[in-house]
Protein backbone atom coordinates (compact mmCIF):
# COMPACT_ATOMS: atom_id res chain seq x y z
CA UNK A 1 0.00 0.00 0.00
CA UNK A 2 1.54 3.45 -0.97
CA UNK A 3 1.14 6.84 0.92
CA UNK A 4 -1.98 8.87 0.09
CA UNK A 5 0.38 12.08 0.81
CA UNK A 6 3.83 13.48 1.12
CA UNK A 7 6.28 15.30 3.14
CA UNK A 8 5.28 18.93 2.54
CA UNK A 9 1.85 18.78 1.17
CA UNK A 10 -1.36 21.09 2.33
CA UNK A 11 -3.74 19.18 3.58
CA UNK A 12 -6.69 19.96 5.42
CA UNK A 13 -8.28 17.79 8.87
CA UNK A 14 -11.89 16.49 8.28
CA UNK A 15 -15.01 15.66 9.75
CA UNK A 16 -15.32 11.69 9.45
CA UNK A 17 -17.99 10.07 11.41
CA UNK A 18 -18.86 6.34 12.24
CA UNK A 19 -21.85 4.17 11.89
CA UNK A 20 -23.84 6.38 14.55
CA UNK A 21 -22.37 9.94 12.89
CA UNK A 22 -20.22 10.55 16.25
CA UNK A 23 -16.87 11.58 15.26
CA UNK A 24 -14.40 8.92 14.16
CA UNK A 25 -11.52 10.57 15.82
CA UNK A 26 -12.60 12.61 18.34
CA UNK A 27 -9.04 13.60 19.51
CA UNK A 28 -8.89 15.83 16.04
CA UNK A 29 -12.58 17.38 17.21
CA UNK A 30 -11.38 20.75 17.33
CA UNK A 31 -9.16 20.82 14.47
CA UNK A 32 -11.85 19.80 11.54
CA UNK A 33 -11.63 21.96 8.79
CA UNK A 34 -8.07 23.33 9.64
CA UNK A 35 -5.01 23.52 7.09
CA UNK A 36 -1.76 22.43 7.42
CA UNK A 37 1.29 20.85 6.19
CA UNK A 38 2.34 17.27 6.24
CA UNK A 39 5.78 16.69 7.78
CA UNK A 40 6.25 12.74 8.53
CA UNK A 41 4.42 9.52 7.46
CA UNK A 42 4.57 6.30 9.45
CA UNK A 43 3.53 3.06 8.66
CA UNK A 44 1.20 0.99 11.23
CA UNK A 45 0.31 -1.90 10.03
CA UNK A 46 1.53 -5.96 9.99
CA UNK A 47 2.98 -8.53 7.33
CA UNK A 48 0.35 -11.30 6.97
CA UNK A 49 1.50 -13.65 4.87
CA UNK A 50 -0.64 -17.00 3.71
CA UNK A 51 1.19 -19.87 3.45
CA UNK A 52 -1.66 -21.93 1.72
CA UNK A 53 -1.82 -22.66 -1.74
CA UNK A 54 -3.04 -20.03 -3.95
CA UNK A 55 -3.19 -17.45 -1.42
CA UNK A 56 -0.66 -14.72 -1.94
CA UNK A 57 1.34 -13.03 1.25
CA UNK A 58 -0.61 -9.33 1.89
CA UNK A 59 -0.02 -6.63 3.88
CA UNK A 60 -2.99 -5.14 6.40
CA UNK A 61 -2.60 -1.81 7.80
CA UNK A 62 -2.61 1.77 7.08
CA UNK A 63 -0.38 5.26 7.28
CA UNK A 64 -0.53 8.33 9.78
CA UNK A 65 0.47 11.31 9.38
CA UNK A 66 1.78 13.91 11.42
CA UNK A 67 0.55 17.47 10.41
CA UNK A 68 2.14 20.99 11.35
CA UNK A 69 -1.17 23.47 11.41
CA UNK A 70 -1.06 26.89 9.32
CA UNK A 71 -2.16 28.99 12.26
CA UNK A 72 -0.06 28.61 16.13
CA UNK A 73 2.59 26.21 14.40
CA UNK A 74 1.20 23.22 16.71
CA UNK A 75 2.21 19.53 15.23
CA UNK A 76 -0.73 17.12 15.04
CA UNK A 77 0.65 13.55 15.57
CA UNK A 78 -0.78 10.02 14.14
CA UNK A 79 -3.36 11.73 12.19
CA UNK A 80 -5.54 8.55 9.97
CA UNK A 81 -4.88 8.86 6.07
CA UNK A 82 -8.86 8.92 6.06
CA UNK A 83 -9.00 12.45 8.57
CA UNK A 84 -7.13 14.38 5.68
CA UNK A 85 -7.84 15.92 2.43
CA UNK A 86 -5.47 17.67 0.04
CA UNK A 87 -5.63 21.55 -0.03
CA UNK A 88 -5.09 22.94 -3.45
């Protein structure tokens, strides 16, 4: 699985909501709808592989990103792929 976005990029935090529309990530509440730039990517995520025939190995797991805001300079850490949106 490749990166959604790179070092340096605008993106912007959003609004994503689960099953009962509460907020996904409610630790990025108060940031929804604020721009910023993306500094670091990390991978979380595990090596499954299948050892049974006709099954290839796959990988399960997803990227975070840590995001430096536009406005007071503050670094938002582990922020979900799905929480972003490119700014253009």
């Amino acid at each position: 699985m490749e990166q959604k976005y790179i070092k340096g990029q605008k993106v912007r935090i959003r609004r994503i909501g689960d099953e009962c529309l509460k907020v996904k990530y409610s630790h990025l509440q108060d940031y929804i709808s604020k721009r910023g730039t993306m500094t670091e990517s990390h991978w979380y995520g595990i090596d499954e592989s299948c050892h049974l025939e006709g099954q290839y190995s796959h990988i399960k797991g997803h990227y975070i990103y840590d995001v430096r805001l536009d406005r007071g300079r503050k670094i938002l850490f582990a922020v979900p792929e799905d929480a972003l949106e490119p700014v253009n």
